[in-house]
Structures are given as C-alpha cells and as structure tokens.
Protein backbone atom coordinates (compact mmCIF):
# COMPACT_ATOMS: atom_id res chain seq x y z
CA UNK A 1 -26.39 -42.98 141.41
CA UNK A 2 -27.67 -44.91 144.38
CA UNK A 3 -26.18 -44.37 147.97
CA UNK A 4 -27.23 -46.50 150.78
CA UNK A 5 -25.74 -45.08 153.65
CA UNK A 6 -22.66 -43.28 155.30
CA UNK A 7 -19.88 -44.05 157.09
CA UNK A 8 -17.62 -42.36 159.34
CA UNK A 9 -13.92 -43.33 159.39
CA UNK A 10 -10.69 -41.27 160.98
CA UNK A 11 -12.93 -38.12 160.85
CA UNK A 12 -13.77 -38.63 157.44
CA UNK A 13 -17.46 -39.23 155.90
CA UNK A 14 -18.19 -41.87 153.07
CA UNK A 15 -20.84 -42.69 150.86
CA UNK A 16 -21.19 -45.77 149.45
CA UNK A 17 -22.41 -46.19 145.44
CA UNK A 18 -22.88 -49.27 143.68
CA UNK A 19 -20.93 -51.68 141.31
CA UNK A 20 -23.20 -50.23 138.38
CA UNK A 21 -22.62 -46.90 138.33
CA UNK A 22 -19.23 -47.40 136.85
CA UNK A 23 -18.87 -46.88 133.25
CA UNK A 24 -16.70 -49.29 131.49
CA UNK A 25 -13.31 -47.46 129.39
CA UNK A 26 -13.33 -43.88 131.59
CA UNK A 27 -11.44 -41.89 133.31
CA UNK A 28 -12.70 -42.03 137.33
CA UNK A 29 -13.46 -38.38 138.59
CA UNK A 30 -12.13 -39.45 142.39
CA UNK A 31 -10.84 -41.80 144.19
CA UNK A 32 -13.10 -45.23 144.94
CA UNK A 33 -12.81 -46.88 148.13
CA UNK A 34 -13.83 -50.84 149.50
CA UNK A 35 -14.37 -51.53 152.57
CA UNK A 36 -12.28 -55.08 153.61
CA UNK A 37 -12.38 -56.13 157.22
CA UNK A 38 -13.46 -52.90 158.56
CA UNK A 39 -11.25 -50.62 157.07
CA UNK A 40 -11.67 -48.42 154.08
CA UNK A 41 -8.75 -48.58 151.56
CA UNK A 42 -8.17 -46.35 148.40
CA UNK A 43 -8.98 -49.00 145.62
CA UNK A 44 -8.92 -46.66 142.60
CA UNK A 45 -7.52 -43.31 142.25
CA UNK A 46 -8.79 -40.27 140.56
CA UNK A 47 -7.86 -40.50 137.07
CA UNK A 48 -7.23 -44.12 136.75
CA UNK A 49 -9.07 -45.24 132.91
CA UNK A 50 -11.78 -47.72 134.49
CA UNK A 51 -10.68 -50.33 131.79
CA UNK A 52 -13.35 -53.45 130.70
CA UNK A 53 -11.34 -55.91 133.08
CA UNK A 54 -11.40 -53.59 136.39
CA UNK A 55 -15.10 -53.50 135.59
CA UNK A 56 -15.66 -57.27 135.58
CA UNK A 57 -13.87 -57.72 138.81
CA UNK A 58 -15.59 -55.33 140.92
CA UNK A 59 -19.38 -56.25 139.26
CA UNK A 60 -19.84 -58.71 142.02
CA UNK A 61 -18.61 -56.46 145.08
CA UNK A 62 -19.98 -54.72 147.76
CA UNK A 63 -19.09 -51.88 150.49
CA UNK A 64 -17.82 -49.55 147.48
CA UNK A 65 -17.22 -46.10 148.85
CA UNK A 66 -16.52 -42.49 147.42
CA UNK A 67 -15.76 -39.22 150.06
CA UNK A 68 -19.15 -37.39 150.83
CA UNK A 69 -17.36 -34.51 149.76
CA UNK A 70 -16.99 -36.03 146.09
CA UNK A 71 -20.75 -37.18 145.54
CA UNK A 72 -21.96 -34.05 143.33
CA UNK A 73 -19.08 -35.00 141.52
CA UNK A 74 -19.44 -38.41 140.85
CA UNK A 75 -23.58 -38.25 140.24
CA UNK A 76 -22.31 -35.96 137.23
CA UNK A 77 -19.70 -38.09 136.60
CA UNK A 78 -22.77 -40.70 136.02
CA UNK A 79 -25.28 -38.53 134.28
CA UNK A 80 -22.65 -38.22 131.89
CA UNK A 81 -21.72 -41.25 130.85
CA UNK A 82 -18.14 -40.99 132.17
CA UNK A 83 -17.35 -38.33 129.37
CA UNK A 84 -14.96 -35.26 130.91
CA UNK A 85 -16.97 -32.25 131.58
CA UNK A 86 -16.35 -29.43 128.77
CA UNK A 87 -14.58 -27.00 132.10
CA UNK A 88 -11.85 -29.75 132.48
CA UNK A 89 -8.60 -28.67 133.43
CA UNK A 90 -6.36 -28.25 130.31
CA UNK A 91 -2.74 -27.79 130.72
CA UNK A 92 -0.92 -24.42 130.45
CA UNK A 93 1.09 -22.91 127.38
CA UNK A 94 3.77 -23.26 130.05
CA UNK A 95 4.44 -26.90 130.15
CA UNK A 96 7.36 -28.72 129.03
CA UNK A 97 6.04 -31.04 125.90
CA UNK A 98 6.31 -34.33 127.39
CA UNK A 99 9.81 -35.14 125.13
CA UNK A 100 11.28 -32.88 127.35
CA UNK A 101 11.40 -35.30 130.62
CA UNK A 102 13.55 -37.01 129.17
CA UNK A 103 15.87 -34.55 130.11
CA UNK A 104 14.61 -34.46 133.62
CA UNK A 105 14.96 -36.23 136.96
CA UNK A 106 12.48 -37.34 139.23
CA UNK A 107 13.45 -36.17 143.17
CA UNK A 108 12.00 -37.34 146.39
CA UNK A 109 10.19 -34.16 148.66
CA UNK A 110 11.23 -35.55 151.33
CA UNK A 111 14.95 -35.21 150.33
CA UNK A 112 14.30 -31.47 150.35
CA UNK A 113 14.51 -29.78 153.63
CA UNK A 114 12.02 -26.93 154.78
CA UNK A 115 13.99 -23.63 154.82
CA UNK A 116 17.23 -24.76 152.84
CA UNK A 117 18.57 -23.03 149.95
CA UNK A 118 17.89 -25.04 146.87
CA UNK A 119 21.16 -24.19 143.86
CA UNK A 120 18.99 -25.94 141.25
CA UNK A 121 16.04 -25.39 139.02
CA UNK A 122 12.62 -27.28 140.38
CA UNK A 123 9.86 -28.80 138.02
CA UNK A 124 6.39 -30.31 138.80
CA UNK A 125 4.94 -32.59 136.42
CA UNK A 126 1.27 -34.03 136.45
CA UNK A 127 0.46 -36.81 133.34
CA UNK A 128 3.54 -36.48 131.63
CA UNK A 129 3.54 -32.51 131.72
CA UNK A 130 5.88 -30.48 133.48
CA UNK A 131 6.02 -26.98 134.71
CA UNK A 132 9.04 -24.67 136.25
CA UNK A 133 8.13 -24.66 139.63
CA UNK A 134 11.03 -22.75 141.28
CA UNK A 135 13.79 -20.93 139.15
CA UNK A 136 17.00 -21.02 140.90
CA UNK A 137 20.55 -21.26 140.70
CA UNK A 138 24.31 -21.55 142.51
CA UNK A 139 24.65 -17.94 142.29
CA UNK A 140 20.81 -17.17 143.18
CA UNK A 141 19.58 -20.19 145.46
CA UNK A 142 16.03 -20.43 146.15
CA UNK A 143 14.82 -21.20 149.67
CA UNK A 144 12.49 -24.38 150.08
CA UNK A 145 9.06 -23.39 151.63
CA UNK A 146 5.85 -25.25 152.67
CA UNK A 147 4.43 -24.17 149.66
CA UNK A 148 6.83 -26.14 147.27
CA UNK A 149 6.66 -28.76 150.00
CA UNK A 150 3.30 -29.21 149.13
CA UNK A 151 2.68 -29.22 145.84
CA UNK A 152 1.00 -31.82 143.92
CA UNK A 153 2.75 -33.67 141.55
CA UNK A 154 6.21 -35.33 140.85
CA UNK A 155 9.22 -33.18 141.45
CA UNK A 156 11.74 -32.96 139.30
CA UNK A 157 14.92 -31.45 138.75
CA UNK A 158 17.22 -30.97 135.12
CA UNK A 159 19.84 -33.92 134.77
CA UNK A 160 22.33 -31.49 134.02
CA UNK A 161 21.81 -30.26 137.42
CA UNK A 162 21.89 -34.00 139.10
CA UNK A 163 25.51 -33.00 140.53
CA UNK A 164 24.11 -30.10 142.35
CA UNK A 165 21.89 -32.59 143.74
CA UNK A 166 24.00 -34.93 144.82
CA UNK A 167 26.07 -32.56 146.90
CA UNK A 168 23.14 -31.14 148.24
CA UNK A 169 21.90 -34.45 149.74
CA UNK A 170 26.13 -35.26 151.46
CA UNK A 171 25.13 -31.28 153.08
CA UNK A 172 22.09 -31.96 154.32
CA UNK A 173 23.18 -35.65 155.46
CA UNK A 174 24.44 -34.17 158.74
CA UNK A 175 21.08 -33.87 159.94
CA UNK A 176 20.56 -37.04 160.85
CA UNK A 177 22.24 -36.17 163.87
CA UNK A 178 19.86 -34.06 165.57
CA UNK A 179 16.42 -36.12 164.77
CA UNK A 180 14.67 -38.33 166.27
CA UNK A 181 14.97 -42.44 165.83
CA UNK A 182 12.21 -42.53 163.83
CA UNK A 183 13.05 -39.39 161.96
CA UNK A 184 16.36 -40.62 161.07
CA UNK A 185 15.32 -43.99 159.74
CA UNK A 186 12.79 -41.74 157.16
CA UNK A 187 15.93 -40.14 156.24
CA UNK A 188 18.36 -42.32 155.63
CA UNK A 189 16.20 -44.52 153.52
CA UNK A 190 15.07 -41.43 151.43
CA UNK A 191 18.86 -40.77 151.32
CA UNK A 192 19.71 -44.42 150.30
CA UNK A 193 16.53 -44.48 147.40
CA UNK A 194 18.12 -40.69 146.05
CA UNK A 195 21.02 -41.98 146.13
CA UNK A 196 20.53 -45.15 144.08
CA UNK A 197 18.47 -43.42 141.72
CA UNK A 198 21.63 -40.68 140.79
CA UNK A 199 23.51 -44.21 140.13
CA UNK A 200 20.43 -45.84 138.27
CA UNK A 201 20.52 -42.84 135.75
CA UNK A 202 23.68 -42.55 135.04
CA UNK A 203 24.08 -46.35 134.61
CA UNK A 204 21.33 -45.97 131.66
CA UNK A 205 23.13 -43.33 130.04
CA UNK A 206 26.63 -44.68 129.88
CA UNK A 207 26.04 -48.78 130.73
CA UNK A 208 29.30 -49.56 130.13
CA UNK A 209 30.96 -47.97 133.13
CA UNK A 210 32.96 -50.84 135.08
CA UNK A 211 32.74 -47.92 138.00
CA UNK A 212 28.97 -46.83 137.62
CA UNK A 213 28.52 -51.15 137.79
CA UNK A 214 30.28 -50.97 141.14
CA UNK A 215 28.44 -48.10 142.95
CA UNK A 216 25.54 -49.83 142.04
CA UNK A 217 26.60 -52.81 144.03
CA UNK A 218 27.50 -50.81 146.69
CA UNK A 219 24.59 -48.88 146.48
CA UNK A 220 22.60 -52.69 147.23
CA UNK A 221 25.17 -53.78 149.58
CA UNK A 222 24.00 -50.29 151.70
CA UNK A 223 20.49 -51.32 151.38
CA UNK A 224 20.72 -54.86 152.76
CA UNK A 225 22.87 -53.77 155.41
CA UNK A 226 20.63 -51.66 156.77
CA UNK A 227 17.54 -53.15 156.41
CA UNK A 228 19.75 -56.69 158.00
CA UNK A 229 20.68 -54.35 161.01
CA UNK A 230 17.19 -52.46 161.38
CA UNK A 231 14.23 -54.68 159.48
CA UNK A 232 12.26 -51.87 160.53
CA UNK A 233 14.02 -49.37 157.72
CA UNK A 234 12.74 -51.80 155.04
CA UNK A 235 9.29 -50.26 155.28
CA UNK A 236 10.32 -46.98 154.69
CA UNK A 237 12.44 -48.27 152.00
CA UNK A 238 9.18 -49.34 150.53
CA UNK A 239 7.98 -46.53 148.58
CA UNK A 240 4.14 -46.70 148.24
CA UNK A 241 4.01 -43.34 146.57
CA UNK A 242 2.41 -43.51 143.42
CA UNK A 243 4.76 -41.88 140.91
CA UNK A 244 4.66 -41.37 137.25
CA UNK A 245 7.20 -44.07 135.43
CA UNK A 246 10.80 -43.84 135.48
CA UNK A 247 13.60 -46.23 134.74
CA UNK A 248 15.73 -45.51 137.42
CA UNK A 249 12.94 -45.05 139.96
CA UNK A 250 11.09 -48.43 139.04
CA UNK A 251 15.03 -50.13 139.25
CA UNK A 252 15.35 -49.15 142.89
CA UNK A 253 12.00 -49.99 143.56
CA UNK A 254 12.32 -53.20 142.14
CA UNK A 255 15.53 -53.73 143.64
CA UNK A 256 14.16 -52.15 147.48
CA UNK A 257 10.85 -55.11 147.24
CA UNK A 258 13.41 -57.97 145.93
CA UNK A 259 15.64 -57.36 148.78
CA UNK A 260 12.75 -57.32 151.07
CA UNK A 261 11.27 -60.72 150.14
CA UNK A 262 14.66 -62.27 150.05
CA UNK A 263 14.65 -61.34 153.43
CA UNK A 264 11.52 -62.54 154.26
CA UNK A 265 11.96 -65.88 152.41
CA UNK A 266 14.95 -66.53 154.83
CA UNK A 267 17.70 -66.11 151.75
CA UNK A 268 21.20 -65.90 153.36
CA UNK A 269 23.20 -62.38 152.69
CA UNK A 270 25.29 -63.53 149.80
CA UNK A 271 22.17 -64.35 148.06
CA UNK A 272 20.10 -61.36 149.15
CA UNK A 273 22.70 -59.36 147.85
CA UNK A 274 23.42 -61.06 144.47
CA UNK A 275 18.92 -60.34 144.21
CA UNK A 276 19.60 -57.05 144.41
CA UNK A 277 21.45 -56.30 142.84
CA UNK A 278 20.05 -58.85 139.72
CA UNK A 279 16.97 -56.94 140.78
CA UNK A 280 18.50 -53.19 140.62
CA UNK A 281 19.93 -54.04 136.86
CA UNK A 282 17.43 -55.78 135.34
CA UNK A 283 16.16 -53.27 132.87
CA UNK A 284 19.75 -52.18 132.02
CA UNK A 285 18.98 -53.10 128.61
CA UNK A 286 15.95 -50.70 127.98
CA UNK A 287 19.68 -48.06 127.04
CA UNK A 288 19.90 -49.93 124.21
CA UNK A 289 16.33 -49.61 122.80
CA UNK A 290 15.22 -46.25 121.23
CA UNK A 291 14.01 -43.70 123.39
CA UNK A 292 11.41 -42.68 121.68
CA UNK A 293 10.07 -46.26 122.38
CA UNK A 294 11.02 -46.86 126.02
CA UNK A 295 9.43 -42.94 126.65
CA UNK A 296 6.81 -43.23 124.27
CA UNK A 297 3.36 -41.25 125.86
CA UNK A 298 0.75 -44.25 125.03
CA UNK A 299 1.01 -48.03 124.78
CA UNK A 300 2.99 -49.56 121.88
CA UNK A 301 2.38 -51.06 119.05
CA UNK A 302 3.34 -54.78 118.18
CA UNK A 303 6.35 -54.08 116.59
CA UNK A 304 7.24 -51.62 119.09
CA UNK A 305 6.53 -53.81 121.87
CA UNK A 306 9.04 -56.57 119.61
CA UNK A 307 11.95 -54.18 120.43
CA UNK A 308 11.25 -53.36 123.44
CA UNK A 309 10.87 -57.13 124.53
CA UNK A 310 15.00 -57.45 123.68
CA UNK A 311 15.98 -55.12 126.57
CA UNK A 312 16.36 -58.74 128.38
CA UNK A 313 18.56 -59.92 126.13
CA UNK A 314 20.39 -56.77 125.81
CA UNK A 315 20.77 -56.50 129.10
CA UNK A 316 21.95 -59.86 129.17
CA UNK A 317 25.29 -58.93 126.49
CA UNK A 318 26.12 -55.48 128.52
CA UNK A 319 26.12 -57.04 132.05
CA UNK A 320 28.44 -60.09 130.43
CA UNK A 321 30.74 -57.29 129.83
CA UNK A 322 31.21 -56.22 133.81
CA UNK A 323 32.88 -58.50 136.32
CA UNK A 324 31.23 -56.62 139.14
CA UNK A 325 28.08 -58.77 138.56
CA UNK A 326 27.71 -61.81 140.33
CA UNK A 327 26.86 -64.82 138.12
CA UNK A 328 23.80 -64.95 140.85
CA UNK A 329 22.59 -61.89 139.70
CA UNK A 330 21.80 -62.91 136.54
CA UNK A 331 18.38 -64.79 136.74
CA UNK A 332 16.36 -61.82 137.68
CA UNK A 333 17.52 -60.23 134.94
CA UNK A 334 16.74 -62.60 132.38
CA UNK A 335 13.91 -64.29 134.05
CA UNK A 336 12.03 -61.07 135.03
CA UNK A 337 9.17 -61.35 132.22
CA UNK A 338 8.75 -65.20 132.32
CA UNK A 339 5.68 -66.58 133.75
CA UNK A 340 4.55 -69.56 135.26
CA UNK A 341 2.34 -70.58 132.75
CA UNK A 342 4.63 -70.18 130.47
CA UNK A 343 3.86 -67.16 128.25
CA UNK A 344 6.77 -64.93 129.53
CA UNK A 345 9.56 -63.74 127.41
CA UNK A 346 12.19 -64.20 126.10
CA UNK A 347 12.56 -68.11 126.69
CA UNK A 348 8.80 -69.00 127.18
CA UNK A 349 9.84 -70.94 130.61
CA UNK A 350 7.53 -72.35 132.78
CA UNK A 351 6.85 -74.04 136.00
CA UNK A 352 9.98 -75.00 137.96
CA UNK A 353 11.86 -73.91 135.13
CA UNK A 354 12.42 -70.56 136.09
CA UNK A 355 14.27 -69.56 139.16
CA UNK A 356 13.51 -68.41 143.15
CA UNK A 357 15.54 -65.02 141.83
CA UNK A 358 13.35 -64.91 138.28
CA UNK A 359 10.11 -65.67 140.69
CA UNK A 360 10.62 -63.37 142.73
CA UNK A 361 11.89 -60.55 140.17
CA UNK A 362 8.87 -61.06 138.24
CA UNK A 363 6.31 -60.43 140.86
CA UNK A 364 7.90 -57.26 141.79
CA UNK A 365 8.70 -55.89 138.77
CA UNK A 366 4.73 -56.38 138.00
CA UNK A 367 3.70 -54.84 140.80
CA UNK A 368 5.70 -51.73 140.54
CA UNK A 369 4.54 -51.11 137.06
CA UNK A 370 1.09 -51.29 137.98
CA UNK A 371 1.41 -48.77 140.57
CA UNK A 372 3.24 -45.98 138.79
CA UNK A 373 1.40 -43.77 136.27
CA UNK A 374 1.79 -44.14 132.75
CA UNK A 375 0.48 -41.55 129.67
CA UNK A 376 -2.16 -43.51 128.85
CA UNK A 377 -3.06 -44.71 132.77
CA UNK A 378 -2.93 -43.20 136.01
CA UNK A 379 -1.35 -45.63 138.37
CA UNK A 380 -3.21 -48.20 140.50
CA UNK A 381 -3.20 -48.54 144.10
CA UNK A 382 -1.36 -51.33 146.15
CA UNK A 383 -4.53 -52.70 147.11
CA UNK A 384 -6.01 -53.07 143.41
CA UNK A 385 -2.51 -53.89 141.95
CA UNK A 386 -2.04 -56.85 144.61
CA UNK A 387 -5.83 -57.91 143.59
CA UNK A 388 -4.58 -57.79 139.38
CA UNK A 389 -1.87 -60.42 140.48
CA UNK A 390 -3.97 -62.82 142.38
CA UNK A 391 -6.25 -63.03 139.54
CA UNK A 392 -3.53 -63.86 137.45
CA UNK A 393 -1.44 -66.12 140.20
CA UNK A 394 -1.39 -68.64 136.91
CA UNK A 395 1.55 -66.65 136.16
CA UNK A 396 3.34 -66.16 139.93
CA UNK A 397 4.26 -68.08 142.37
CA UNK A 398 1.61 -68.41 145.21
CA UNK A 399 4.09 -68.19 148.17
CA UNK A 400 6.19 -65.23 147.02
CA UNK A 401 2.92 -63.05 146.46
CA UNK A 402 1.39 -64.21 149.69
CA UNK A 403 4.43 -62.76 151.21
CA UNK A 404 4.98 -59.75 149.41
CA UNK A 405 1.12 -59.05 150.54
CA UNK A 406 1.84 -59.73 153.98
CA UNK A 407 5.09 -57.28 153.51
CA UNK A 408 3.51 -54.52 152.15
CA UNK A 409 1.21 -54.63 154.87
CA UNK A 410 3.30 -53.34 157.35
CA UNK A 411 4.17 -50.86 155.39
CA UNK A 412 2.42 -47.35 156.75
C-alpha cells in the first residue's frame, strides 16, 4: 500500500493511498475518501462491491484518503487481494431470513424519542438480515434508551404493528411545542417522511383504495406547503441517510427531491404539486409484480428484469382507475425510466420527447437507487452517486442534475 502523507481535518487524521491499491470486483473494508476543493468527502463506504466501472473512474484520481485509524486494515485488505478475512463477521442463528422483511417496516430513529415507552416490537437489520432488537408490547412497553438510539443499522418495526406506530407519532407530535426552531423543523419533516411512508405501504398493499389515493395527495400537498412556507425544511426533508431499499421509503424520497427541484426550477404550485405527487406514485405498479421479484436478495435475471420493467405500465392501468390523480401527474410515472438517449423503457423516448416531469422523475429516481443498499451492493454515497450520473448525463438532462447537485449541497 503506499501512503504519502497525512492530513488533519475536523479533528480527524487521514492517510492518503493510491488509485492502485484497489482491487477490481471486492467488497471495500472502510470507507474511501477524495479530497475536492479542500474538503474531504466520504466517496465509498465500507462494504460497497468496488465493481470494474468504479475502478476505471477513479484510475486517474488523486487526493484518495482512508482514516489513519483504518490503515492496518486496509494494507491487509491489499495483501489479500480484496478476499474477506476467514474471522469475518457471520450473522447470528438469530436473524430473520431475509423473506421475512417483507413483513417488516422500515422506521426513522429520529421518530423515536429518548425515554418514551415504545408499545411495539423493534428490529435492526444490516444486509438484508434482521434481528429483534427490543421485545415489547401495549401491555409491556419498552422504554427507548441511548443504547437503541444508537444502534447501527435500519430500524424496523412488524407491519402488523404499523397502527401502533402511527398513534405513537400523533402522541409524541405535541412536542413540537417545547423545542427549539431548529429542533422543530427536524421534527416535523421526520414526522411528514413517517408519515408518508405509513401511506406509501399501505398504498402497495391494497392500490386500489380511492381513500389511501387521497391521503397520499394530501400527504404531498403537506410537503409542498411547508417546504413553500419554510424552503429551509426542504433540506431536512432530504434524507441523505443511506438506507437499505424499500418501496415506500424510495417513493417518498423520490417524491421529497421532485418537489424540491420543482421548486428550484421555478414550477408554479399546481404543478409542483401534480410532481409530487406523479413522483410519490410512480412505482405503484411494482404491487402488481411478484414479490419474490421486486424483493428478490441479488440482481435479476433477464426475464425477471422483463416483468419487472411492466410496473410502468401497470402503474399506468391502476392510477387510470383513481380520479384523485391529476392528469399532470402522470408523466413521471410513465416517463421515470426513459432516457435521453433513448434507451429508457417502456416507450424508448428520447430527446425532447419526454417531459420536464419525466426529466426530472428520472434523475431522482436514479439517484435514490444508487444511494440505498441493495443484497448484492451496499449503497453509494451522494458524492459518488452524483459522479455515476454525470458520466452518464447522455441519459439526463444537464440543467436538472446541475441543480439537483447544487440542492443537495445545502443539504447538512
């Protein structure tokens, strides 16, 4: 491994390593760091695969850094080729086989609060595994400690118990009375993304519900409102977490960055509302593909990937079915997988062919996937998931991407 020097940032010491001690197709032992106009940013996160294109696009680059603390680690990482040493961390008898999340729900920490009494079950799940974290119920409810706070990991909670939730976020609303400004923004935007994500869920299991359509809507209409009244709520709208993959999670996500660059692009409020909620819906349709498909733990195959391309379409026929949806809203639905270049589905448009709503959609809906974990990936950081869609900008429009950079970058 070769280090050149060491650098000192926010109390923390770096070492810098070079392009070539990467090893093509492995799993990174911690997280990578570039330095870009003085600052050090996280480029790739313990655990990411270091696939054949991330190491073509970084052969070239200097001012690569790793933590001082994490240099025995990656010089072993090196002598080995990349291969996992034979100690590595294997998962307990314990977990929950990964079919299981499906009936799960992901929850936000920062929806629980220190020192309340939790009436529900808790889980934490690393790569598709989950564990019991906390047992508890309505007639034994456990308390919420700095401990649970704390632990790494997605936090999840049964679907059966997504009720329980519910009411426990209305008791624990009142609390925004006796924060501070800043503090209460935090909240209610974590109480406006929980909140969406309850509706999200149930939307996928039973898409058909005029009603479940119409909280949704409202659910968007809360969003822009807020973010109209205080711009400053948008970036802690913006989730920059780095979660595993869920449906409902990526939908509000989606939905959260749409509204944002309608915003920014100077769309009027009927519009950014009809985005968002075009935005919020747009994989409705993945409730009609098989689940074993949409949660499969790996990539799919071709004919897999065949079905799961018709969620579009699908989503198309049940949103047809719901006069809550703005004709508006439809282009980011259908348009969300089309690319510039034309080698989107499921109409292979190109160019001015596809939409400002379909455009937008589509860069959004990129960039979330790329930074949520999948089975087979852990997920990649804004900075290197912004770099993945300039390098293919073939397939999204320039000016959108230039300002969703610029947005997330006020984002803290």
């Amino acid at each position: 491994m070769t280090t050149k020097s060491r650098v000192i940032v926010g109390g923390s010491i770096y070492t810098t390593i070079a392009a070539t001690d990467f090893i093509a197709d492995t799993k990174l032992p911690c997280d990578i760091y570039i330095s870009k106009g003085g600052l050090i940013t996280c480029l790739f996160m313990k655990g990411t695969v270091f696939s054949g294109k991330a190491h073509n696009s970084i052969m070239d680059k200097s001012g690569l850094y790793i933590r001082a603390a994490d240099k025995a680690l990656f010089g072993e990482y090196v002598l080995r080729g990349g291969k996992d040493h034979p100690s590595a961390e294997t998962h307990a008898e314990t977990n929950v086989p990964s079919h299981d999340l499906q009936d799960l729900f992901q929850i936000d920490r920062n929806a629980l609060v220190s020192h309340s009494k939790i009436p529900f079950n808790l889980y934490l799940c690393k790569q598709q595994n989950a564990t019991l974290l906390i047992e508890a119920s309505e007639e034994k409810p456990a308390r919420v400690d700095e401990l649970l706070l704390s632990a790494q990991g997605d936090l999840l909670i049964r679907k059966s118990d997504m009720s329980l939730y519910r009411n426990y976020l209305k008791q624990h609303t009142v609390k925004l009375n006796t924060v501070s400004k800043r503090i209460e923004s935090k909240v209610k935007a974590t109480l406006m993304r929980e909140n969406s994500k309850l509706v999200m869920q149930e939307i996928l299991e039973n898409p058909r519900n005029e009603e479940l359509i119409k909280a949704s809507r409202e659910e968007v209409n809360g969003v822009v409102d807020a973010v109209i009244k205080d711009k400053n709520i948008l970036y802690d709208l913006i989730d920059i977490r780095n979660y595993d993959y869920y449906t409902y999670t990526h939908s509000v996500n989606v939905a959260v960055l749409a509204i944002g660059l309608g915003i920014n692009t100077g769309l009027c409020r009927e519009n950014i509302e009809h985005l968002g909620i075009g935005a919020m819906l747009h994989d409705i349709g993945k409730s009609s593909i098989p689940s074993e498909i949409v949660n499969k733990p790996g990539m799919l195959d071709e004919p897999e990937f065949a079905i799961m391309k018709t969620h579009v379409t699908e989503g198309e026929k049940l949103l047809l079915a719901h006069a809550a949806v703005p004709s508006d809203a439809f282009p980011a639905l259908l348009e969300h997988h089309e690319k510039l270049s034309g080698t989107g589905y499921p109409r292979g448009l190109a160019g001015g062919d596809i939409s400002l709503f379909g455009r937008i959609a589509a860069i959004v809906d990129a960039y979330d996937a790329l930074t949520t974990g999948r089975a087979y990936r852990a997920a990649f950081t804004p900075f290197y998931a912004l770099s993945v869609l300039t390098q293919e900008i073939h397939d999204y429009d320039r000016d959108i991407l230039r300002t969703l950079i610029e947005m997330l970058g006020r984002v803290q």
